[in-house]
Protein backbone atom coordinates (compact mmCIF):
# COMPACT_ATOMS: atom_id res chain seq x y z
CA UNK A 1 31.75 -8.79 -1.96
CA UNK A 2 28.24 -7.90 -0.91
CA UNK A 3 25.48 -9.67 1.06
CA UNK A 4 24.24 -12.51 -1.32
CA UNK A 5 20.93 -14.32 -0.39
CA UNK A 6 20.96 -17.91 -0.46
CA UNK A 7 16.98 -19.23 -1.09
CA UNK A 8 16.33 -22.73 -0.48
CA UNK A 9 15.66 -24.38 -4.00
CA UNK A 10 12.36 -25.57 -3.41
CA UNK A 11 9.48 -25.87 -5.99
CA UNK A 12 6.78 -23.72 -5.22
CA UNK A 13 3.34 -23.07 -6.71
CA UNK A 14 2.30 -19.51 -7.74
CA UNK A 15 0.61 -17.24 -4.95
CA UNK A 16 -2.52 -17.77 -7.48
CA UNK A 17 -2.94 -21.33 -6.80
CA UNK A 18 -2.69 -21.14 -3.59
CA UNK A 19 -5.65 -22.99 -1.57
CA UNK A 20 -6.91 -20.43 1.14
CA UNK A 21 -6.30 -22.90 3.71
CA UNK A 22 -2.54 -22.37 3.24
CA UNK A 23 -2.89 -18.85 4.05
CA UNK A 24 -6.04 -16.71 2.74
CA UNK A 25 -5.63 -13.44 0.95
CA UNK A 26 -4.07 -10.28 2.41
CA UNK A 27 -7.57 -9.49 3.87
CA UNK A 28 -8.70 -12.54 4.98
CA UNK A 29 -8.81 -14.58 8.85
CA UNK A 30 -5.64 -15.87 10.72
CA UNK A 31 -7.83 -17.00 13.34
CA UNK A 32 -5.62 -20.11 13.61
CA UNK A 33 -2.43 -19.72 15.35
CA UNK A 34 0.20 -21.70 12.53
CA UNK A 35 2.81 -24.32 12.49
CA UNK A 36 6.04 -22.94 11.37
CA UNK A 37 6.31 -22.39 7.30
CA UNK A 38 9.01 -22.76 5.00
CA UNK A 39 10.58 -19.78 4.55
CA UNK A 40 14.21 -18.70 3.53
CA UNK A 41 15.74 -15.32 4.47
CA UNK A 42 16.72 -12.85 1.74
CA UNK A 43 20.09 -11.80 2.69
CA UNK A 44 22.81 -13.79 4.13
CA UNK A 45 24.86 -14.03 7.04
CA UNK A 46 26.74 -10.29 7.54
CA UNK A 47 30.45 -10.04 7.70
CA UNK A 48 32.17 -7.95 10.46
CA UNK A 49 31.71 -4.23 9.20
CA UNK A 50 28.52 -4.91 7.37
CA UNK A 51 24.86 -5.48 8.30
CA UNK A 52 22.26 -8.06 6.77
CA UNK A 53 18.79 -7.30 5.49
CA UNK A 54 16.28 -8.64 8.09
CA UNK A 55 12.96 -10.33 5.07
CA UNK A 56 12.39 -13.58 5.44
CA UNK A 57 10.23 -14.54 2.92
CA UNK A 58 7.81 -17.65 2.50
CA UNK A 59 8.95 -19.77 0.35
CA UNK A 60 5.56 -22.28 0.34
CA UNK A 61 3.66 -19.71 -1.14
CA UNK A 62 5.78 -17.43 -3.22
CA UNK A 63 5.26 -16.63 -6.68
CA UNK A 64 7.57 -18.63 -9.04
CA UNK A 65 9.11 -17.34 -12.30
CA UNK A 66 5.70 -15.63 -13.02
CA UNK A 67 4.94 -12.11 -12.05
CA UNK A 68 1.48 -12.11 -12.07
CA UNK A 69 0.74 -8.67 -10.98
CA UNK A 70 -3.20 -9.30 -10.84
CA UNK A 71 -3.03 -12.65 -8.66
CA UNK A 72 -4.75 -12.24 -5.31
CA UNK A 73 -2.22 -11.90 -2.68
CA UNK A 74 -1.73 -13.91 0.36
CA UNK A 75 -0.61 -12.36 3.69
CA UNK A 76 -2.32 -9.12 5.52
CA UNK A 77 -2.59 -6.02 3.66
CA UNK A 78 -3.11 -2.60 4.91
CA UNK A 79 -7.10 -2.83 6.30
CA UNK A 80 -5.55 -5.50 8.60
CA UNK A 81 -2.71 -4.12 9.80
CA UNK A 82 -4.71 -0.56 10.63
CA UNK A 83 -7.41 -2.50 12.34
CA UNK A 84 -4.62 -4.51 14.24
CA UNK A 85 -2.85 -1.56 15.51
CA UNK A 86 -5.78 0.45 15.37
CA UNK A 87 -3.95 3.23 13.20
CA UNK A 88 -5.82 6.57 11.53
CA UNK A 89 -4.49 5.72 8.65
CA UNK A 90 -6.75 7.38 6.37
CA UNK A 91 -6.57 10.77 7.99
CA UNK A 92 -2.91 11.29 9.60
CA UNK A 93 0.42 11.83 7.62
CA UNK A 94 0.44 14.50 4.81
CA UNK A 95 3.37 16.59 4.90
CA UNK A 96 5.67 13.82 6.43
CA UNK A 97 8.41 11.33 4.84
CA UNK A 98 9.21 8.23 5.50
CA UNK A 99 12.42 7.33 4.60
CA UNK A 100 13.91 3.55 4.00
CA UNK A 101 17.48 3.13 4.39
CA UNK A 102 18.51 -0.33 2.41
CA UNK A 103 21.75 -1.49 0.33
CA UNK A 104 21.86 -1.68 -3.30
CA UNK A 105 19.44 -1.46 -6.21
CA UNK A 106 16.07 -2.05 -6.78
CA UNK A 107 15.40 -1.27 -10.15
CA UNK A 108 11.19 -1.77 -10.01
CA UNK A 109 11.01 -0.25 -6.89
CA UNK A 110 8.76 2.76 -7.81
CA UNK A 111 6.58 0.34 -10.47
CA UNK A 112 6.41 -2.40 -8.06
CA UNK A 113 5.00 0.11 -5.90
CA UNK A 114 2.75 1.34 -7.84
CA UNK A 115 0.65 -2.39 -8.05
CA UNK A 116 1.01 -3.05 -4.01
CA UNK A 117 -0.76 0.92 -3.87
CA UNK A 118 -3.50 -0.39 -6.94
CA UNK A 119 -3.82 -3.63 -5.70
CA UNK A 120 -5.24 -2.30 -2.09
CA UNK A 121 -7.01 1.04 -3.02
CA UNK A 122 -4.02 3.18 -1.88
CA UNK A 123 -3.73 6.73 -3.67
CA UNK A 124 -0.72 6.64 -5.87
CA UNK A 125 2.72 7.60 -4.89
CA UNK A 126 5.21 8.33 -7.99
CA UNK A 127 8.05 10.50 -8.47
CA UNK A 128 6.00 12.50 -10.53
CA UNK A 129 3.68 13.33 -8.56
CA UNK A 130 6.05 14.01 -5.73
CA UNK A 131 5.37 11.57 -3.26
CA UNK A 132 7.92 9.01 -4.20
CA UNK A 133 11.60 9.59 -3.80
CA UNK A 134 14.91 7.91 -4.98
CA UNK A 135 18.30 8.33 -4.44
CA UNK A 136 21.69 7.01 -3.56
CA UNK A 137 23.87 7.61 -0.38
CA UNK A 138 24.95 10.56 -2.00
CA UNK A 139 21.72 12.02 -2.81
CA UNK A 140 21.69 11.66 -6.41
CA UNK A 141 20.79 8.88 -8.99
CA UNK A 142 24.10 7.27 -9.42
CA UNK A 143 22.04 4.15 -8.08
CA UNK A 144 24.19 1.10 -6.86
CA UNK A 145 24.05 -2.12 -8.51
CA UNK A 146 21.05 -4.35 -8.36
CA UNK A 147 20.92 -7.48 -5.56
CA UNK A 148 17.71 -9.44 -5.45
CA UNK A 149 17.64 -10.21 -1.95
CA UNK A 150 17.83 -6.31 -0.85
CA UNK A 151 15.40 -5.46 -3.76
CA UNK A 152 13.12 -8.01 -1.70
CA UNK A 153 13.95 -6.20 1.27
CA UNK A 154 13.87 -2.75 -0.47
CA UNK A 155 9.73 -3.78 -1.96
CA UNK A 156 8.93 -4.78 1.87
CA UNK A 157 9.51 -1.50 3.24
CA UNK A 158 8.12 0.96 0.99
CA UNK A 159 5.04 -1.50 0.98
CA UNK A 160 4.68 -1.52 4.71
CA UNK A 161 5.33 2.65 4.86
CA UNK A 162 1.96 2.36 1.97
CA UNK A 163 -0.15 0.21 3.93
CA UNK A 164 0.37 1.95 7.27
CA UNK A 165 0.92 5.80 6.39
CA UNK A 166 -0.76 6.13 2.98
CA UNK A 167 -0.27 9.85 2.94
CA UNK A 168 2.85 10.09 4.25
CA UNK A 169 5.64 10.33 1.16
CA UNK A 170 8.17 7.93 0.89
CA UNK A 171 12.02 8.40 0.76
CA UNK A 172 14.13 5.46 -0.76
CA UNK A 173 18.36 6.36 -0.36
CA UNK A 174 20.08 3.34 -1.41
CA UNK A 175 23.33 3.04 0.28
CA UNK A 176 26.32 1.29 -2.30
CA UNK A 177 27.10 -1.70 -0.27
CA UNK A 178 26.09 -3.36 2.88
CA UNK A 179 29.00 -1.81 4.96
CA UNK A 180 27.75 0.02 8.39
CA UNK A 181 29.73 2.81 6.65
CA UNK A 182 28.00 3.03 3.43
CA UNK A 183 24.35 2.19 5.13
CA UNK A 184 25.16 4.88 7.63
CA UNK A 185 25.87 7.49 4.67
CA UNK A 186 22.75 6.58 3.64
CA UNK A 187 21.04 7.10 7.04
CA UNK A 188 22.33 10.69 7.55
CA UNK A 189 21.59 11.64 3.43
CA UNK A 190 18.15 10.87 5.31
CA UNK A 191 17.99 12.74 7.83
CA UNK A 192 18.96 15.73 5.90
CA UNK A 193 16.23 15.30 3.60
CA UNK A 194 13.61 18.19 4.69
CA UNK A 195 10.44 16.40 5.31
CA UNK A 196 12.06 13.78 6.75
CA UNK A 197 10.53 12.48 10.27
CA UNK A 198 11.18 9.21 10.49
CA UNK A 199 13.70 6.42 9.03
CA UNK A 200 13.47 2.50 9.13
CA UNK A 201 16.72 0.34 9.04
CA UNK A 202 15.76 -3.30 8.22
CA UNK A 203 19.35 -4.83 8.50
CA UNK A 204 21.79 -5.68 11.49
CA UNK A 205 24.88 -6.71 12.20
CA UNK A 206 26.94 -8.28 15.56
CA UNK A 207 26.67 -5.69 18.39
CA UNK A 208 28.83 -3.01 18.23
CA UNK A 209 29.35 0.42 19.95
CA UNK A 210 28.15 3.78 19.40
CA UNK A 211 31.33 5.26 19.67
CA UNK A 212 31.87 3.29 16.02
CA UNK A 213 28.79 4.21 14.40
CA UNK A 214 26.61 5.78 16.74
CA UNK A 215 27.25 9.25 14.54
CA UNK A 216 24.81 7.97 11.79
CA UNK A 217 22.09 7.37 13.94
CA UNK A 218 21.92 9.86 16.36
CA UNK A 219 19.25 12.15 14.60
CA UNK A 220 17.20 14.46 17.57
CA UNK A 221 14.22 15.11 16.01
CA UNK A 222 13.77 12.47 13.81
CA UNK A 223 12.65 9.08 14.85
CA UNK A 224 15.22 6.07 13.71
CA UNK A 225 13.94 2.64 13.80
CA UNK A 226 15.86 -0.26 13.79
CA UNK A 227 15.10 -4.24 13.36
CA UNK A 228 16.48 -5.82 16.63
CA UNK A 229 17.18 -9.03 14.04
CA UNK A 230 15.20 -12.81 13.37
CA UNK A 231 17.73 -15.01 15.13
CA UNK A 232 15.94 -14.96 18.25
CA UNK A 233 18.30 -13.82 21.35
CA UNK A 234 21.11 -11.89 21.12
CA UNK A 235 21.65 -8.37 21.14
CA UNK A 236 22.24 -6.65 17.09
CA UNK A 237 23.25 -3.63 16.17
CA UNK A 238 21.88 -0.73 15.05
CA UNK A 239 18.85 -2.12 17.22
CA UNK A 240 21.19 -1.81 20.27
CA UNK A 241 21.89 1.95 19.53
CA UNK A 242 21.16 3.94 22.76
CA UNK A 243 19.92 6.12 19.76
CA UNK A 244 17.29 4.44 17.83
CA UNK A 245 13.99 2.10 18.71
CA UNK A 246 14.52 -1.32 18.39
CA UNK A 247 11.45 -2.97 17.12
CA UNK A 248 10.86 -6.79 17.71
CA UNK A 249 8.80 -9.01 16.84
CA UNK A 250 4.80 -10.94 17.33
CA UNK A 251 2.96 -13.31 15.84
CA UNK A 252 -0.51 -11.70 15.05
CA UNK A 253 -3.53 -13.63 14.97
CA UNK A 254 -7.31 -12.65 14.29
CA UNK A 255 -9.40 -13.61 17.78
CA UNK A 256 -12.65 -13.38 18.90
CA UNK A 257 -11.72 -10.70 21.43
CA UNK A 258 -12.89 -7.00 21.68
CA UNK A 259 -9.48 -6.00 20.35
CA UNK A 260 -10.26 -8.62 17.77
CA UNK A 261 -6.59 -9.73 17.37
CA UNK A 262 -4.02 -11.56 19.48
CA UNK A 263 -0.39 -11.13 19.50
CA UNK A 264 2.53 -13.83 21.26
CA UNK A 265 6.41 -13.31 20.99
CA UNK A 266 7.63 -14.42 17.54
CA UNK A 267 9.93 -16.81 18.24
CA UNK A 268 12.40 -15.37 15.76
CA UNK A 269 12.47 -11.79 17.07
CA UNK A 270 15.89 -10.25 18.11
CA UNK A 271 16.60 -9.35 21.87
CA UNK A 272 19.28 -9.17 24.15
CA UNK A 273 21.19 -6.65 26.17
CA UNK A 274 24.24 -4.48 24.70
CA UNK A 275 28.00 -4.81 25.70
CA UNK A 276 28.80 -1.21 24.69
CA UNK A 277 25.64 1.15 24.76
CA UNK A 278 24.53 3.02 27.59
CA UNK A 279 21.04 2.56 29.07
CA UNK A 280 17.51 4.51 27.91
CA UNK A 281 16.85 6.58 30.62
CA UNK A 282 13.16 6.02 30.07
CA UNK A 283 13.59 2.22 30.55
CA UNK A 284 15.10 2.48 34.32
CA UNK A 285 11.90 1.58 35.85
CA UNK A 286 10.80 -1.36 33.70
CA UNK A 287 12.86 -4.13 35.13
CA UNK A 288 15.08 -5.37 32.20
CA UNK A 289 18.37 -6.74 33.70
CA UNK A 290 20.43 -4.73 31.24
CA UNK A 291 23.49 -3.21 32.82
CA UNK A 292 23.60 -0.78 29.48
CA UNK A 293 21.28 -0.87 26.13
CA UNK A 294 18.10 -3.37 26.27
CA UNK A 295 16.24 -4.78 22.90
CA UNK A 296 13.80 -4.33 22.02
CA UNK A 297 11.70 -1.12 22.78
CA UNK A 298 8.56 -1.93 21.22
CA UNK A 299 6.95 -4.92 18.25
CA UNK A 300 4.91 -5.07 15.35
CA UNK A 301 3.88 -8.62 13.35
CA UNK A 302 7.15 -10.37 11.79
CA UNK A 303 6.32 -13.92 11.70
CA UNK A 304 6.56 -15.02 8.45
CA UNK A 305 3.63 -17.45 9.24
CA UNK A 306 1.01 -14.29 9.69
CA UNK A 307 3.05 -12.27 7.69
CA UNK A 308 2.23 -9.21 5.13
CA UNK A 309 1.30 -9.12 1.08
CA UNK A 310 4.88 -7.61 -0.39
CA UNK A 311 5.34 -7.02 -4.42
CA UNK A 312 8.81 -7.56 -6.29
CA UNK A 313 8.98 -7.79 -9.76
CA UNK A 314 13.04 -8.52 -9.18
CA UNK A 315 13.09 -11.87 -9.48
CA UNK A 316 15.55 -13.20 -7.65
CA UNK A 317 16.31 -17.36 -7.13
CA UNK A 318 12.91 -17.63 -9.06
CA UNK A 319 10.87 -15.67 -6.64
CA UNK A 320 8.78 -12.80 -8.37
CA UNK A 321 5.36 -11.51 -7.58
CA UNK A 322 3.44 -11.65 -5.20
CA UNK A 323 4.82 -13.09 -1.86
CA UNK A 324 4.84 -12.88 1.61
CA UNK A 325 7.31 -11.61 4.04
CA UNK A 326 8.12 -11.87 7.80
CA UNK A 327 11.21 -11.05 9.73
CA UNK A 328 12.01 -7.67 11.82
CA UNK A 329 12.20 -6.47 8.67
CA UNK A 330 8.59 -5.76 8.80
CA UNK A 331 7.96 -4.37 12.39
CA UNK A 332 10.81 -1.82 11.39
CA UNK A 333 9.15 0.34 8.66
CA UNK A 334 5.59 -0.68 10.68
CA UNK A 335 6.79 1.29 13.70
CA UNK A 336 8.74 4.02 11.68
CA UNK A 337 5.66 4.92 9.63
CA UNK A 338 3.57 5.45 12.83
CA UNK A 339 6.16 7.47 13.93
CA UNK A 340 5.05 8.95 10.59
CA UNK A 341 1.18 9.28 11.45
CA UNK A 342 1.66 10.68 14.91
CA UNK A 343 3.97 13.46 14.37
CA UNK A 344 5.07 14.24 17.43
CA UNK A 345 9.22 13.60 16.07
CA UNK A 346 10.60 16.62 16.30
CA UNK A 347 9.73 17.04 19.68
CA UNK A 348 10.39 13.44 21.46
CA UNK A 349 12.81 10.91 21.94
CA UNK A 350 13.00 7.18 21.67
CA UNK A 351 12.45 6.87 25.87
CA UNK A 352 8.61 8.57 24.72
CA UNK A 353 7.01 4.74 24.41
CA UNK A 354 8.79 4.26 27.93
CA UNK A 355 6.60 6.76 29.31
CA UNK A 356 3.84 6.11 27.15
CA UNK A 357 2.85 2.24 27.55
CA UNK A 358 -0.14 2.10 28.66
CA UNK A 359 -0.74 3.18 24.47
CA UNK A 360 0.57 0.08 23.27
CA UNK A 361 -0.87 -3.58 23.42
CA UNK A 362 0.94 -5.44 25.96
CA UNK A 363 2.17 -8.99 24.66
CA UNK A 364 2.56 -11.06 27.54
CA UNK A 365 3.37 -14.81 26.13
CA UNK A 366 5.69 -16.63 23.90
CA UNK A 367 9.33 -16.62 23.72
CA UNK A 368 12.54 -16.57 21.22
CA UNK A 369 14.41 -19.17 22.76
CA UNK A 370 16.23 -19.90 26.15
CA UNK A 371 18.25 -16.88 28.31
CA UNK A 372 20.28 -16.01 31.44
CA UNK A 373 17.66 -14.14 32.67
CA UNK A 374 13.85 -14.94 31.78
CA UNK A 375 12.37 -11.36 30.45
CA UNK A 376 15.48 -11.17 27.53
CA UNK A 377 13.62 -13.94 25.80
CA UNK A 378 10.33 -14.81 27.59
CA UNK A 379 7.16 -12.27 26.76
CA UNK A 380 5.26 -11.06 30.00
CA UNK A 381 3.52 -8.36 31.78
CA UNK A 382 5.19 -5.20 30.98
CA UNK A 383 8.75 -4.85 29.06
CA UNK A 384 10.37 -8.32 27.56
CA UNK A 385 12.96 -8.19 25.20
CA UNK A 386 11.16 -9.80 21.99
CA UNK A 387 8.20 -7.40 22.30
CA UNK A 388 9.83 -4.64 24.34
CA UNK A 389 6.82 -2.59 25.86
CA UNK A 390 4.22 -3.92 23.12
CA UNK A 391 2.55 -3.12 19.89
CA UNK A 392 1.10 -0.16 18.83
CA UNK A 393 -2.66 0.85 20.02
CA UNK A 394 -3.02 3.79 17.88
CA UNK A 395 0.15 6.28 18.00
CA UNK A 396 -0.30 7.65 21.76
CA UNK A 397 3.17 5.71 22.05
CA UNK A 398 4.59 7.48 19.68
């Protein structure tokens, strides 16, 4: 039986009616750092063998039973994540793919896609004219059956590949079920996609070894991101591959600061040190207290409280519309697309940002919970395990 979300049944107003000191529209200030919002996570619990999606949507603000294509969304939108991360979005990309690696169907993907691009000024990206792409595990268009919560999940990442790697094209391979063994079909019908130079796994499961599953995500040449999960510590796997980057997670906040944003530990983000996987080399020097694999390697924004503008027209427990998403499942295709605008894959590994750091923004406060050993869950100077080595500062890292 596959992964079934289970949404809180809460009423909830449309994203229209929304009063912009809830949260303002996709381009507007977080200057205020948040309290905790109600949110409910897409995709459930995984079972042993299979992997959950890693959206968490918000479920104060969602859109309910109306889709609403032309309200004004809530959460950041591309301008704000480029200026956050400081991205050359507008000139880096063409020629590369970004692929997305999720279970199951999402019917409206490509249309749904086509409003987040119109909504924020993005060129369009369709099948026809090449620059959307979708297939199943197989490569084909024997498409899985449809499931809601992974068509919210599914909607999150193409939108996050739009808004940071406009021209980059966009690969979609839908895997048939939620099993590491389907999902991991799906990640190697990826990588050999020509084009391909980068693919973003939003799901996780329990740690596990690579000597299980490490064969669909070993991929030299091609970066593989990985969500290191939203149940704060504890190692998950494929984020604890010794062959992927793990991305965690920050809270990002506008600030009257020359970078003009701040950036704390989410307190949901994934870390945690694997049982099973050996080491990065590149991460020797940096102080983790791993004995083998340590999560994560670098962050992007996943708190659902400053989180991102996401369209699904799938409704799914009467959420449709315009909402707005946090959970790893963001900083995942975030990191993977500027993978996608620096281009340097197919000649780097995933110990580069190791030897690289002083290109990303160091987040040095917050934490995801409590820990044997203070960096796996406490942010600080230099690697931590919810932000790894920081957030992106332009793509030097990458």
């Amino acid at each position: 039986m596959h992964v079934r979300a289970r949404l809180f049944a809460m009423g909830v107003a449309t994203a229209a009616a929304i009063p912009l000191t809830v949260l303002g529209p996709a381009e507007a200030s977080h200057a205020a750092v948040r309290p905790a919002q109600a949110t409910a996570h897409s995709c459930a619990t995984p079972k042993a063998g299979s992997a959950s999606c890693k959206a968490i949507v918000r479920t104060d603000i969602a859109a309910a039973k109306s889709v609403a294509p032309n309200a004004t969304p809530s959460g950041y939108g591309p301008s704000s994540l480029q200026a956050a991360y400081n991205l050359p979005s507008a000139t880096a990309g063409a020629g590369r793919t970004v692929a997305i690696v999720d279970a199951y169907d999402a019917p409206t993907a490509e249309a749904d896609l086509a409003v987040y691009r119109s909504q924020f000024g993005l060129p369009a990206c369709t099948t026809a004219n090449g620059c959307f792409k979708k297939i199943d595990q197989n490569g084909g268009t024997n498409y899985p059956r449809k499931d809601g919560g992974w068509a919210q999940e599914i909607s999150l990442d193409i939108d996050m590949v739009s808004a940071i790697c406009p021209n980059c094209h966009i690969l979609l391979v839908e895997a048939k079920s939620s099993s590491f063994a389907n999902l991991g079909a799906a990640v190697n019908r990826a990588a050999a996609t020509p084009g391909v130079v980068a693919i973003s796994n939003s799901y996780g499961g329990s740690d596990a070894s690579d000597a299980t599953y490490g064969s669909y995500y070993n991929h030299p040449g091609i970066a593989v991101t990985a969500s290191s999960g939203d149940s704060g510590y504890g190692a998950s796997y494929p984020a604890s591959s010794h062959y992927v980057t793990a991305v965690g997670g920050t809270t990002l906040n506008t600030a009257s600061t020359s970078r003009g944003w701040t950036e704390t530990a989410w307190s949901g983000a994934g870390s945690g040190c694997s049982a099973y996987n050996t080491a990065l080399t590149g991460a020797a020097s940096f102080g983790t207290g791993c004995a083998k694999r340590a999560e994560a390697d670098v962050s992007a924004v996943a708190n659902p409280s400053t989180g991102v503008a996401v369209y699904d027209s799938t409704a799914y427990q009467g959420y449709v519309g315009w909402m707005v998403f946090g959970g790893t499942s963001v900083s995942s295709p975030i990191i993977a697309s500027v993978y996608g605008l620096a281009g340097n894959t197919g000649s780097i590994d995933n110990n580069y940002p190791y030897t690289h750091a002083g290109s990303l923004w160091d987040v040095t406060s917050g934490s995801n919970g409590s820990c044997p050993t203070t960096q796996w869950c406490n942010a600080r100077t230099g690697w931590d395990g919810p932000t790894g080595l920081g957030t992106p500062n332009g793509t030097g890292a990458f």
